[in-house]
Structure formats: structure tokens, C-alpha cells
C-alpha atoms as a PDB file:
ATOM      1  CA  UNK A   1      19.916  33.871   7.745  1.00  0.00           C
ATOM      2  CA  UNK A   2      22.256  31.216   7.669  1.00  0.00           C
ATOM      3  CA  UNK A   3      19.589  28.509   8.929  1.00  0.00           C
ATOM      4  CA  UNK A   4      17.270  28.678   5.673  1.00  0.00           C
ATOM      5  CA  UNK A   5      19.788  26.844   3.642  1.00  0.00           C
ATOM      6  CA  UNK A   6      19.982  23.973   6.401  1.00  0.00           C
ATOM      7  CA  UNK A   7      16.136  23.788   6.716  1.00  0.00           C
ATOM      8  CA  UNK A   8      16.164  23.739   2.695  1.00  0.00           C
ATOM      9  CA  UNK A   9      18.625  21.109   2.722  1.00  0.00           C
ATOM     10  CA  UNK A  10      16.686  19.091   5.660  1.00  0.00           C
ATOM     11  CA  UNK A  11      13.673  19.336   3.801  1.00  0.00           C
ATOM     12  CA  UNK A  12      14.601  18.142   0.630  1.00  0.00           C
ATOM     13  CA  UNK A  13      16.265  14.694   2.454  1.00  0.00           C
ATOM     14  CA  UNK A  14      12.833  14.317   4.173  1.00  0.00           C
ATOM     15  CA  UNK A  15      11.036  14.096   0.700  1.00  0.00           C
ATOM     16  CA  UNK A  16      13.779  12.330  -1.317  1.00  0.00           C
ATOM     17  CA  UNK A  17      12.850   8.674  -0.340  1.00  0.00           C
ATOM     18  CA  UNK A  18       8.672   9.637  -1.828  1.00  0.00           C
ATOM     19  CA  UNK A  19      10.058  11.163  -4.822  1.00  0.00           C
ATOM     20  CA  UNK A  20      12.649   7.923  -5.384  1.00  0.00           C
ATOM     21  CA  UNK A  21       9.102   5.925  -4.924  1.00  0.00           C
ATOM     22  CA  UNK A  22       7.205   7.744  -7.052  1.00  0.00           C
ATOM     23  CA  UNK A  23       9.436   7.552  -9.712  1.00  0.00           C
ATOM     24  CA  UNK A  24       9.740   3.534  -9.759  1.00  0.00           C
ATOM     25  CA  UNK A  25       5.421   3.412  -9.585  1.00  0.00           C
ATOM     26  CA  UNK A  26       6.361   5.253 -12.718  1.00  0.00           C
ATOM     27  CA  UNK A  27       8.178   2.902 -14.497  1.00  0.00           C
ATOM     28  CA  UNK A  28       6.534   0.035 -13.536  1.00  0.00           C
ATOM     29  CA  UNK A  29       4.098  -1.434 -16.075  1.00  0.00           C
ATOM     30  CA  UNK A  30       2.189  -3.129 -13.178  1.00  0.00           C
ATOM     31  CA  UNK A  31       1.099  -0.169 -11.439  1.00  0.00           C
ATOM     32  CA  UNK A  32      -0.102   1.543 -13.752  1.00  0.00           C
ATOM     33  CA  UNK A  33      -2.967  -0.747 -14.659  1.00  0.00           C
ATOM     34  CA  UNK A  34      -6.815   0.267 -13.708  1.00  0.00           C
ATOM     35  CA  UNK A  35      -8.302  -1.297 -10.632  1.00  0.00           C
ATOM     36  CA  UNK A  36      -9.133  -5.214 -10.082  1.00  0.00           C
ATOM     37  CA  UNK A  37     -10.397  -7.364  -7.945  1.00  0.00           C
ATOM     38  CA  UNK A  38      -7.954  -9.614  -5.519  1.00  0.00           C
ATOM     39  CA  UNK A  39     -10.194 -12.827  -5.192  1.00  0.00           C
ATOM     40  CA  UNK A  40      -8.186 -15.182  -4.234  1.00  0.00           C
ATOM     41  CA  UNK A  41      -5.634 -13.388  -2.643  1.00  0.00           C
ATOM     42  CA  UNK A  42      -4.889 -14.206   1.267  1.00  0.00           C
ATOM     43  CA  UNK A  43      -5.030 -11.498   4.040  1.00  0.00           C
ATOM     44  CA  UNK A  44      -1.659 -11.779   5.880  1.00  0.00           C
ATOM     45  CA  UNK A  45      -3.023  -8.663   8.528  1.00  0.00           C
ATOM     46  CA  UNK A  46      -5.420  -6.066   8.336  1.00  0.00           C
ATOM     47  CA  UNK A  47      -3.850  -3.974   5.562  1.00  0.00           C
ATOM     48  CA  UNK A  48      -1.571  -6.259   3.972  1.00  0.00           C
ATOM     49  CA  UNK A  49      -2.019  -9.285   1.301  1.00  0.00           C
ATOM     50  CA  UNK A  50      -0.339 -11.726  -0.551  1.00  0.00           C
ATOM     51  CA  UNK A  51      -1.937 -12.718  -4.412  1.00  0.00           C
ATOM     52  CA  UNK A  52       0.025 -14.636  -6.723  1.00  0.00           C
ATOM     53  CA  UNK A  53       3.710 -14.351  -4.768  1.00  0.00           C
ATOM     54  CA  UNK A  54       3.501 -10.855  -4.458  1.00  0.00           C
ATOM     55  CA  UNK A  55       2.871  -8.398  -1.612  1.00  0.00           C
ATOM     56  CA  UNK A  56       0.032  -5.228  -1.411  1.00  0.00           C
ATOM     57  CA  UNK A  57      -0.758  -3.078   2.019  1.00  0.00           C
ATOM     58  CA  UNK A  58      -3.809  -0.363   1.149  1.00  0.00           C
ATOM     59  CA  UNK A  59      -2.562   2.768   0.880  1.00  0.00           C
ATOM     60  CA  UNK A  60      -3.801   5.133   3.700  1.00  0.00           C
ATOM     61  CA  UNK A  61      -4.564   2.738   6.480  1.00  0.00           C
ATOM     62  CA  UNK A  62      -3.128   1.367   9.233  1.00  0.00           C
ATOM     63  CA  UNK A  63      -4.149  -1.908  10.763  1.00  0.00           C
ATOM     64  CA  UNK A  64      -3.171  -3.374  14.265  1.00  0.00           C
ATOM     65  CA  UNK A  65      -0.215  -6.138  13.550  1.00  0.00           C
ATOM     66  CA  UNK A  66       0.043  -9.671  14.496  1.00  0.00           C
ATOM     67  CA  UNK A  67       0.023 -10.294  18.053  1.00  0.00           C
ATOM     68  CA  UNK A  68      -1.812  -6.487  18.823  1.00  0.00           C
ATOM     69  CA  UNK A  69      -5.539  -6.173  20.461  1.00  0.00           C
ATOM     70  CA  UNK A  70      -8.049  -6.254  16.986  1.00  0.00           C
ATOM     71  CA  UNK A  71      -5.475  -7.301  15.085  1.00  0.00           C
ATOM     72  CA  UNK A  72      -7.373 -10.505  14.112  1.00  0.00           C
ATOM     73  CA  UNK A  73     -10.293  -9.409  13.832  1.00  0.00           C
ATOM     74  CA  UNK A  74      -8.655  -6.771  10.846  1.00  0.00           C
ATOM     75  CA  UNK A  75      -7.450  -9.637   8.962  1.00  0.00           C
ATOM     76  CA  UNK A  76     -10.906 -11.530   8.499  1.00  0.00           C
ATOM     77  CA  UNK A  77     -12.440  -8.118   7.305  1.00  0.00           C
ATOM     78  CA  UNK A  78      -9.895  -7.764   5.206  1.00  0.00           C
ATOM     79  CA  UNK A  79     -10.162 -11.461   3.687  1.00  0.00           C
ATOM     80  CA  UNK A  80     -14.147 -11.023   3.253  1.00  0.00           C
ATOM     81  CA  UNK A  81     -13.544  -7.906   1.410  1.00  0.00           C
ATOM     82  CA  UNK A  82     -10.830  -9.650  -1.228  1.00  0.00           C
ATOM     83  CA  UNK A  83     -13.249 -12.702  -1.398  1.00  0.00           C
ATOM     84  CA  UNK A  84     -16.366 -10.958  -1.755  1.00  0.00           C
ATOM     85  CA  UNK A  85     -15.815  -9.681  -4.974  1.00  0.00           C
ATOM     86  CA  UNK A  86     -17.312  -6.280  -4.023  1.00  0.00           C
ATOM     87  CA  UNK A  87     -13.665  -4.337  -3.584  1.00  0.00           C
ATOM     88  CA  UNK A  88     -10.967  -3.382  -6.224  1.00  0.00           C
ATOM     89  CA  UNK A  89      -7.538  -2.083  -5.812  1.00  0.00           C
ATOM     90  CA  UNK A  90      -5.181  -0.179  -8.162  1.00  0.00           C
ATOM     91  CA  UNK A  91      -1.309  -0.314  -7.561  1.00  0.00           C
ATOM     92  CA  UNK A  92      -0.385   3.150  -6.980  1.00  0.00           C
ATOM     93  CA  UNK A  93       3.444   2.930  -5.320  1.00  0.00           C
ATOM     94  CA  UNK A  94       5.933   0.742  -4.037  1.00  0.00           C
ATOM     95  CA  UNK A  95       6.898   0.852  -0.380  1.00  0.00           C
ATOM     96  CA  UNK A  96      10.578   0.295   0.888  1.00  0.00           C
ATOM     97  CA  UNK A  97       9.785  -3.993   1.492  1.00  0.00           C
ATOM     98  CA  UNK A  98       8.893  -3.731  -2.076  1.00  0.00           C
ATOM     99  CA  UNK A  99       5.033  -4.456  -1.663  1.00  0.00           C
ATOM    100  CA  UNK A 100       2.904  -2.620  -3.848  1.00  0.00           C
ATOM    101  CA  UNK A 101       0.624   0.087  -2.510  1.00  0.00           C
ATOM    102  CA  UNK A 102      -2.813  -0.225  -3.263  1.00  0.00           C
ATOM    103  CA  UNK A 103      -5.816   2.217  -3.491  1.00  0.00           C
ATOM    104  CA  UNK A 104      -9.270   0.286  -2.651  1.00  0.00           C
ATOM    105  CA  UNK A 105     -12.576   1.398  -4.167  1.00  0.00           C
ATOM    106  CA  UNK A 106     -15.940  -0.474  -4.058  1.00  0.00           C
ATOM    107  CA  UNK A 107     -16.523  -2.142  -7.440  1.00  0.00           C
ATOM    108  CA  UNK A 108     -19.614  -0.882  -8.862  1.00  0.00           C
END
């Protein structure tokens, strides 16, 4: 029985850098706001964009990078949906390059 504390112990480092992340989307004013729309804001790849100096990737998706098959075509659908207008996203997290993690909706 002497491996449950280890597994314990492993499992607790495994979930230590979400709970440290959770806890600054707590304290930070910014994040807890209610959704918005991003026009304006430029499409740097298919999940990630820059508006007003600051970084946002969409939480829960995973786009091909620069340089990687589709990865292109990603980025324009991601730059119609911040410049139609039609899409809103809510700061829910930060991520460990300090971009802010974003939930998308459709705006009604």
C-alpha cells in the first residue's frame, strides 16, 4: 500500500498548474466580465487573436499553426467570425503565455 501516497502525491502536481490558473481568472477584474464582441481584433492563427495589445486563444479548440496544412485557411474563419459581429467571447482563464482564454458563443 505504499504506492497510494505516491499516486496521491503525483496527482495533485498534475492539477496544481489549473488550480494556480484558476485562481488568477479569479482575481482578475477582466475576466470576469460578460461576453463581447472582438471587432476589430486581428486573427494571428486559427484559435488565437490579438485586440487592443493583448492576446486570447478560444478555449476548447485547437487550430493547425503557422506553416501546418489548413492552417490558413483557420485564420480567415477565424477573422470573419471577429469581424462579422455575429460571435462573442467571455475571458474565462489565463494560459501559461499569459493570453486570456476565451469561451465563444453566437451573439443573439
Amino acid at each position: 500500500m505504499k504506492t497510494l501516497p505516491v499516486i496521491v502525491i503525483f496527482s495533485a502536481l498534475l492539477l496544481f498548474p489549473v488550480e494556480i490558473l484558476a485562481a488568477q481568472a479569479g482575481r482578475s477584474g477582466r475576466l470576469s466580465g460578460g461576453y463581447k464582441s472582438y471587432r476589430g481584433a486581428k486573427a494571428i492563427d486559427g484559435d488565437t487573436y490579438r485586440y487592443k495589445g493583448q492576446r486570447y486563444r478560444l478555449r476548447d479548440y485547437n487550430a493547425p499553426e503557422k506553416g501546418q496544412p489548413g492552417s490558413q485557411k483557420a485564420t480567415r474563419n477565424l477573422q470573419r467570425r471577429l469581424d462579422s459581429g455575429q460571435y462573442q467571447y467571455k475571458g474565462v482563464a489565463k494560459d501559461q503565455y499569459g493570453r486570456t482564454i476565451v469561451e465563444e458563443r453566437r451573439a443573439d
